[in-house]
C-alpha atoms as a PDB file:
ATOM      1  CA  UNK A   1     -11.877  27.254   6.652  1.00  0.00           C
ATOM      2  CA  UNK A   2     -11.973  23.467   5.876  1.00  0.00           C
ATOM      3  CA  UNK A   3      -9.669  21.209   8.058  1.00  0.00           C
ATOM      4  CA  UNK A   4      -7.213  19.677   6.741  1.00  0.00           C
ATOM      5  CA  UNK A   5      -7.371  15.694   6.814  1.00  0.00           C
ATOM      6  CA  UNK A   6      -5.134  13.717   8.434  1.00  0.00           C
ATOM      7  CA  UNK A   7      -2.348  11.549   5.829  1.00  0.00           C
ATOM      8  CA  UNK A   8      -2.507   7.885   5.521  1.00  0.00           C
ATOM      9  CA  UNK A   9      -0.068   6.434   3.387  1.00  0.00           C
ATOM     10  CA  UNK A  10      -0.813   2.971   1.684  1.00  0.00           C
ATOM     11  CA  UNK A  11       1.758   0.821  -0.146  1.00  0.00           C
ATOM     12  CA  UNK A  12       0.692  -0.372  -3.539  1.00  0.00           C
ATOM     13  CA  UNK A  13       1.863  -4.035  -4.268  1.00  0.00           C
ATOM     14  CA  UNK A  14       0.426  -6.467  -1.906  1.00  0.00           C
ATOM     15  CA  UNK A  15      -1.991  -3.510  -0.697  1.00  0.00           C
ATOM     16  CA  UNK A  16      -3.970  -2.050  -3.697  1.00  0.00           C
ATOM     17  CA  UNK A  17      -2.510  -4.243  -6.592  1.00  0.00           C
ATOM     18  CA  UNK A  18      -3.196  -8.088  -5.144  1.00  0.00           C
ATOM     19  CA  UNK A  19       0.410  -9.009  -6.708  1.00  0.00           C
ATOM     20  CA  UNK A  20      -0.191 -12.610  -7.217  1.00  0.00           C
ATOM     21  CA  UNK A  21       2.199 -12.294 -10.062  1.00  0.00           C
ATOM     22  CA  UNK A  22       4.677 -11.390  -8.381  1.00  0.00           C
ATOM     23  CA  UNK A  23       7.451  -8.658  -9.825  1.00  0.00           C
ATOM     24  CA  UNK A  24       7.055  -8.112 -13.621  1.00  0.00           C
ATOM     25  CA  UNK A  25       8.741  -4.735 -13.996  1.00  0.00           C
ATOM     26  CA  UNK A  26       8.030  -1.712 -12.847  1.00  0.00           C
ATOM     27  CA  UNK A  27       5.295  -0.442 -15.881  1.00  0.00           C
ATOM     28  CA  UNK A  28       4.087  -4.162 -16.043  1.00  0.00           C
ATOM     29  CA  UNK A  29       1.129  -4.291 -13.336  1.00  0.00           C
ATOM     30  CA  UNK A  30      -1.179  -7.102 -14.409  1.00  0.00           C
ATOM     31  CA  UNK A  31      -3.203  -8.278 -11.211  1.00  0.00           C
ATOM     32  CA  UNK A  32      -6.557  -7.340 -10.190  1.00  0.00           C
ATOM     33  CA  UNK A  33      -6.777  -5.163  -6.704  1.00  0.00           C
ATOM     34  CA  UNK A  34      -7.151  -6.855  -3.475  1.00  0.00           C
ATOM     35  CA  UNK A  35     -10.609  -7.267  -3.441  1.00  0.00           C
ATOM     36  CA  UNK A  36     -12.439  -4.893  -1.482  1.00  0.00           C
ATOM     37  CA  UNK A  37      -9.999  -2.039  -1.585  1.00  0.00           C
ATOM     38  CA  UNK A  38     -11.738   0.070  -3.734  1.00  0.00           C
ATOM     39  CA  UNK A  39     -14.298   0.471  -1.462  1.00  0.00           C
ATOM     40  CA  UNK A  40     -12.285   0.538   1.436  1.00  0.00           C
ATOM     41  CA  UNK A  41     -10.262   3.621   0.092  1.00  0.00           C
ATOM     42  CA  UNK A  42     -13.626   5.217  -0.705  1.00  0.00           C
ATOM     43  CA  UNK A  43     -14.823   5.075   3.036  1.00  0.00           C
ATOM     44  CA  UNK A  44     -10.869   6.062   4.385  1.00  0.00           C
ATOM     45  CA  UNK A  45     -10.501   9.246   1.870  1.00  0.00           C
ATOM     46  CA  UNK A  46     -13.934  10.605   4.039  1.00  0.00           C
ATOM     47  CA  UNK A  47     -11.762  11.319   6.732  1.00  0.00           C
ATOM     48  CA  UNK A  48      -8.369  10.741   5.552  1.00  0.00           C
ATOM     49  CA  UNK A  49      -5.960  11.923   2.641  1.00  0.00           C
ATOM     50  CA  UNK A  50      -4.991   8.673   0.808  1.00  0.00           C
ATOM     51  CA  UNK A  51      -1.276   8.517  -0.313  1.00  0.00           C
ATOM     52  CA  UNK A  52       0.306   6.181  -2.047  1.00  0.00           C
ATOM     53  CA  UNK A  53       3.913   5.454  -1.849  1.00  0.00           C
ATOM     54  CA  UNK A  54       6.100   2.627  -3.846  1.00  0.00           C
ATOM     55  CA  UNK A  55       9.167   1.772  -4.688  1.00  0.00           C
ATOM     56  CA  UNK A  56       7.703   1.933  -8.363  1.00  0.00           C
ATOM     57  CA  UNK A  57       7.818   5.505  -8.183  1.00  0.00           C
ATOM     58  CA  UNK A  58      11.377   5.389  -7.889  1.00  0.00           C
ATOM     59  CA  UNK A  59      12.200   4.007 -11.370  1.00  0.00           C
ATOM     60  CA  UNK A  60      11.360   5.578 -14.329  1.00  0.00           C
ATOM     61  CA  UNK A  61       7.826   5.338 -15.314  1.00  0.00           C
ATOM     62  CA  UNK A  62       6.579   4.155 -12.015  1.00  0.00           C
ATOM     63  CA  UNK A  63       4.513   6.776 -11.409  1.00  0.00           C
ATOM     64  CA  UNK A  64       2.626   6.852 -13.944  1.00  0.00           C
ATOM     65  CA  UNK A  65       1.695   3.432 -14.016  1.00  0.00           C
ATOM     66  CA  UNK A  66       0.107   3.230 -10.708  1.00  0.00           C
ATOM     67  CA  UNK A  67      -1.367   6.401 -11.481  1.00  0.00           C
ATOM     68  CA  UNK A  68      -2.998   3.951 -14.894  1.00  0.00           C
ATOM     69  CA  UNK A  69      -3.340   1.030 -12.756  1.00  0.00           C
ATOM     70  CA  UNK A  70      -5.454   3.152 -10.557  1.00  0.00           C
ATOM     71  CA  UNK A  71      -7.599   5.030 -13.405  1.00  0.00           C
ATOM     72  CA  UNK A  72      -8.190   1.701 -15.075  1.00  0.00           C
ATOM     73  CA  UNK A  73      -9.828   0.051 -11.833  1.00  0.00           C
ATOM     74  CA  UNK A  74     -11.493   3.073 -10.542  1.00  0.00           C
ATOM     75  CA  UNK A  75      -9.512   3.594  -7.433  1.00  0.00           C
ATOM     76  CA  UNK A  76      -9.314   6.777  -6.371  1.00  0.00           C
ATOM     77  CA  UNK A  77      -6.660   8.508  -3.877  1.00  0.00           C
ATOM     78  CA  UNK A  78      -5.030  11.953  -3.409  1.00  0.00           C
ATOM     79  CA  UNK A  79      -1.604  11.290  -4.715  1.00  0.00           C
ATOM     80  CA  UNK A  80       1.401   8.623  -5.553  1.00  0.00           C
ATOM     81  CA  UNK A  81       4.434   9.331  -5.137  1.00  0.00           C
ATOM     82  CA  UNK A  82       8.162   8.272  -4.010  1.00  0.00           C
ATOM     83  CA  UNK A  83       8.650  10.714  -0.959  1.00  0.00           C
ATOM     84  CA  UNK A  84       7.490   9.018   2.353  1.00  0.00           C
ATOM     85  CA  UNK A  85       5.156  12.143   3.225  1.00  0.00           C
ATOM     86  CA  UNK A  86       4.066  13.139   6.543  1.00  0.00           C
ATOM     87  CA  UNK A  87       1.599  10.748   7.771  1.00  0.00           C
ATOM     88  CA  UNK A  88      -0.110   9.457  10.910  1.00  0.00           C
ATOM     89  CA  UNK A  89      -0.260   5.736   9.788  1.00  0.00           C
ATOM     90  CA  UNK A  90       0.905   3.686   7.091  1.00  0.00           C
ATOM     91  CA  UNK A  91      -0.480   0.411   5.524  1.00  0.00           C
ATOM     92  CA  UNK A  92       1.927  -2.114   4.262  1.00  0.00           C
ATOM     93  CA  UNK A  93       1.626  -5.887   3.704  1.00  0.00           C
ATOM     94  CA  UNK A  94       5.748  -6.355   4.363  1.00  0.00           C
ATOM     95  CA  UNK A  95       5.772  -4.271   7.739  1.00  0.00           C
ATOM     96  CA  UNK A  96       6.097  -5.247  11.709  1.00  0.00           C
ATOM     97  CA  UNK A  97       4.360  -3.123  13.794  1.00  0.00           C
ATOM     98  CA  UNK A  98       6.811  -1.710  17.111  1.00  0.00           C
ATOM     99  CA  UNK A  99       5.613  -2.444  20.036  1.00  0.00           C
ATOM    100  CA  UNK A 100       8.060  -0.635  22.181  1.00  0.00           C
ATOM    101  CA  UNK A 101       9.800  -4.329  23.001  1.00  0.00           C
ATOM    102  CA  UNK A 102      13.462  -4.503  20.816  1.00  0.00           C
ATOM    103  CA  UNK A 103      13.826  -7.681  22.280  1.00  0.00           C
ATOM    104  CA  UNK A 104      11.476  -9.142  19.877  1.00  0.00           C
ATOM    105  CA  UNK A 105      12.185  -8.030  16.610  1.00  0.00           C
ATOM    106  CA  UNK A 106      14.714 -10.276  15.580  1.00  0.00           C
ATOM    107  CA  UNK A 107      11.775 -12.867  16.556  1.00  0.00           C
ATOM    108  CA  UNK A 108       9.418 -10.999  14.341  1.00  0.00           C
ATOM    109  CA  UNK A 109      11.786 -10.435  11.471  1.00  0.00           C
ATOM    110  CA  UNK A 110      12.721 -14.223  11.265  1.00  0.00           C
ATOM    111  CA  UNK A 111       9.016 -15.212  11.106  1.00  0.00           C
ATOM    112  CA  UNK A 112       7.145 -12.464   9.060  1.00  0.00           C
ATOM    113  CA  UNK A 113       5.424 -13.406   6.785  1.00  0.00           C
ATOM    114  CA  UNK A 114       2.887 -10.838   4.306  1.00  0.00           C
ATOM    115  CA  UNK A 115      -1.226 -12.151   4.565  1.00  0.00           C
ATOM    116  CA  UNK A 116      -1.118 -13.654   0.832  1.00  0.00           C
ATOM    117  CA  UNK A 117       1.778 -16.028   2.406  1.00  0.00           C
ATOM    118  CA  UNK A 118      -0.265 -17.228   5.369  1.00  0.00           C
ATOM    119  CA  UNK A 119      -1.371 -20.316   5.759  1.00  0.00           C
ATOM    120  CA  UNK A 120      -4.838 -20.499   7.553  1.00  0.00           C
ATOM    121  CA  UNK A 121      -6.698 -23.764   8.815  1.00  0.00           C
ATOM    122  CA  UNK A 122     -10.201 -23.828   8.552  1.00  0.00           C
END
């Protein structure tokens, strides 16, 4: 009997669809992926089920078009949908991780800031 792999869920805008657009509707997904993802998700889904969950999927239509977005650039995973499944991790550009100190979240909240907004010297 084959194990059964362990759930990661990924977001989709800002994740797997770069989003440098910004919102154009909920069918209307015209960036490129992040680059690199593609082959990133290949190397995860060897040891992890790949889930993707947006808040696409919970408009008409939603679905589907990830589902597109994702045929057209070759990107495979093992599902989309709009149910936050079971998972042991999830990967989000617009997320703080807890780290079992309340104290600073407010902190965190007021200065978040998603990786395409950072500014980086070199």
């Amino acid at each position: 009997m084959r194990a059964i792999k362990p759930t990661i869920i990924f977001d989709f805008d800002g994740v797997i669809h770069s989003y440098t657009s910004g919102w154009q509707g909920v069918t209307n997904i015209p960036d490129p992926p992040v680059p690199g993802i593609k082959e990133a998700l290949q190397e995860i889904r060897k040891e992890y089920r790949v889930v993707v969950v947006s808040t696409r999927c919970f408009q008409p239509g939603g679905i589907e078009a990830i589902q597109k977005y994702l045929a057209k650039h070759g990107i495979e995973v093992d599902g989309v949908t709009a149910e936050k499944v079971p998972a042991i991790l999830t990967v989000d550009d617009r997320a703080i991780c807890f780290d079992g100190r309340p104290e600073r979240l407010l902190g965190k909240i007021k200065s978040f800031k998603p990786w395409n907004k950072l500014h980086f010297e070199i």
